[in-house]
Protein backbone atom coordinates (compact mmCIF):
# COMPACT_ATOMS: atom_id res chain seq x y z
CA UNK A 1 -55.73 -42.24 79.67
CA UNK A 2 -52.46 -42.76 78.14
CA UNK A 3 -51.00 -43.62 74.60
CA UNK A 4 -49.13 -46.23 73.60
CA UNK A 5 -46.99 -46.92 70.94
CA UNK A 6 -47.06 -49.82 68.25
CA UNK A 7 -46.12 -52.60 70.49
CA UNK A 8 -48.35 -51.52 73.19
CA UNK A 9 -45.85 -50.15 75.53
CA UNK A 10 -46.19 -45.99 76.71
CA UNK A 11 -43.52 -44.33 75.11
CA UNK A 12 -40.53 -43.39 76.87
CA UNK A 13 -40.16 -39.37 77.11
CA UNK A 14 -36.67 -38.20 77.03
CA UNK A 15 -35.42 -35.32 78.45
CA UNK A 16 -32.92 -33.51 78.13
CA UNK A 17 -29.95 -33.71 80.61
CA UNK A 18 -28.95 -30.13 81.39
CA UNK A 19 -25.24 -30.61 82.66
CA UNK A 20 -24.48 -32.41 79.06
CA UNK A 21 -26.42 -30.43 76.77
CA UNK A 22 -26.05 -31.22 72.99
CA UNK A 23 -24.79 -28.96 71.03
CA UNK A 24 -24.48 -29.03 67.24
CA UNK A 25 -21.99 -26.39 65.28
CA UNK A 26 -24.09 -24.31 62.96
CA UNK A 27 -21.30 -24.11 59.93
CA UNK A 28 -22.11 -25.56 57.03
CA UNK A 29 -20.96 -29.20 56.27
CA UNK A 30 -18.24 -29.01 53.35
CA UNK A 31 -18.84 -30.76 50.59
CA UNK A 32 -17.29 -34.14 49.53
CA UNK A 33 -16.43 -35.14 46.00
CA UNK A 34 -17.82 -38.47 45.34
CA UNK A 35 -17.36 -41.10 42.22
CA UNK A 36 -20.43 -38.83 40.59
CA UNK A 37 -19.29 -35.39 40.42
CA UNK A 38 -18.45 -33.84 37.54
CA UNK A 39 -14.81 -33.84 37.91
CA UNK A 40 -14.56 -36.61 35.74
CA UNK A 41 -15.98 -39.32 33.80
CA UNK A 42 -17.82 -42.27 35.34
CA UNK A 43 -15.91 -44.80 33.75
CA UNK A 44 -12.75 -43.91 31.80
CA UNK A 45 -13.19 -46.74 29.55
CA UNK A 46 -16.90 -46.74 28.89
CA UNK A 47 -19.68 -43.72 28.04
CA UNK A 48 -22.95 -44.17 30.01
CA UNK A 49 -25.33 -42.55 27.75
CA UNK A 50 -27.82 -42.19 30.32
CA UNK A 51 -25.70 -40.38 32.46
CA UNK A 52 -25.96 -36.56 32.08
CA UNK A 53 -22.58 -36.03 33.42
CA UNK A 54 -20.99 -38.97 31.23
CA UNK A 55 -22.50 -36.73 28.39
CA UNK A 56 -21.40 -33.49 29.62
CA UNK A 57 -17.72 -34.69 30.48
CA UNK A 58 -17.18 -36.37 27.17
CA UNK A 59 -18.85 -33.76 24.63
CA UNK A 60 -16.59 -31.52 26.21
CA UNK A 61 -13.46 -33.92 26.05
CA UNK A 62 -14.14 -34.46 22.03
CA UNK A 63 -15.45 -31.16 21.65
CA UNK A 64 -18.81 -32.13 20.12
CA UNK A 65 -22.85 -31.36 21.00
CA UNK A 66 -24.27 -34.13 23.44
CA UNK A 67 -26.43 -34.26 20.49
CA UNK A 68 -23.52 -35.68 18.19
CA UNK A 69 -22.07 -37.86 21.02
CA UNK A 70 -25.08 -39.75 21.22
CA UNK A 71 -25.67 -40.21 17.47
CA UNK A 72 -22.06 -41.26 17.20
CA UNK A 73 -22.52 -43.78 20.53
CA UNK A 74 -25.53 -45.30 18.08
CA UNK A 75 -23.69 -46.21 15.51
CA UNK A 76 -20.59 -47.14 17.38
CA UNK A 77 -21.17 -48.14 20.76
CA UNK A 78 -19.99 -46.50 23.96
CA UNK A 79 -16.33 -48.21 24.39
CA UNK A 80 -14.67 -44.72 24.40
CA UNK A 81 -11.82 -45.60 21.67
CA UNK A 82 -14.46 -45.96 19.36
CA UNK A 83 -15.80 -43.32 19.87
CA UNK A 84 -12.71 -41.40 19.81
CA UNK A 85 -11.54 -42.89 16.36
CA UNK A 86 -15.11 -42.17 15.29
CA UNK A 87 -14.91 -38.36 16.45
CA UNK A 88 -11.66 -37.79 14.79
CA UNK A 89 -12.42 -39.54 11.46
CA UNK A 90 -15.62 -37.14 11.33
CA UNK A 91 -13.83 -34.11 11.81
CA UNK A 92 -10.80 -34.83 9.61
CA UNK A 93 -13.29 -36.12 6.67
């Protein structure tokens, strides 16, 4: 008895061809930076408060607690000159 596969057909068995083998390199595959790595923010313009690494990048930047960044982004949004001017006037009052 044989199988067969979803549409009823016997699956086709491939083997391997032995004067074109395939080989695969075992080094590790570097690493690409991509537009969420924590080299920078999201969007320069705008803080994504859901976004751990928005947080991260831009407590750091204004040198404030994620905490603080978020209670500030409450009260004054998350267009980033606000909450620049915001950060400064706190820290200078």
């Amino acid at each position: 008895m044989s199988h067969t596969n979803h549409n009823g057909n016997r699956p086709v068995e491939t083997i391997a061809d032995p004067e074109n083998p395939i080989l695969a390199d075992a080094a590790p595959i570097a690493h690409k930076p991509g537009p969420h790595d924590a080299s920078g923010p999201h969007n320069p313009k705008e803080i994504n408060p859901k976004m751990s690494a928005d947080i991260a990048y831009w407590s750091k930047e204004f040198g404030i607690t994620g905490e603080r960044l978020h209670e500030i982004i409450r009260v004054h949004g998350t267009h980033v000159d606000k909450v620049r001017a915001a950060v400064h006037s706190h820290k200078t009052a």
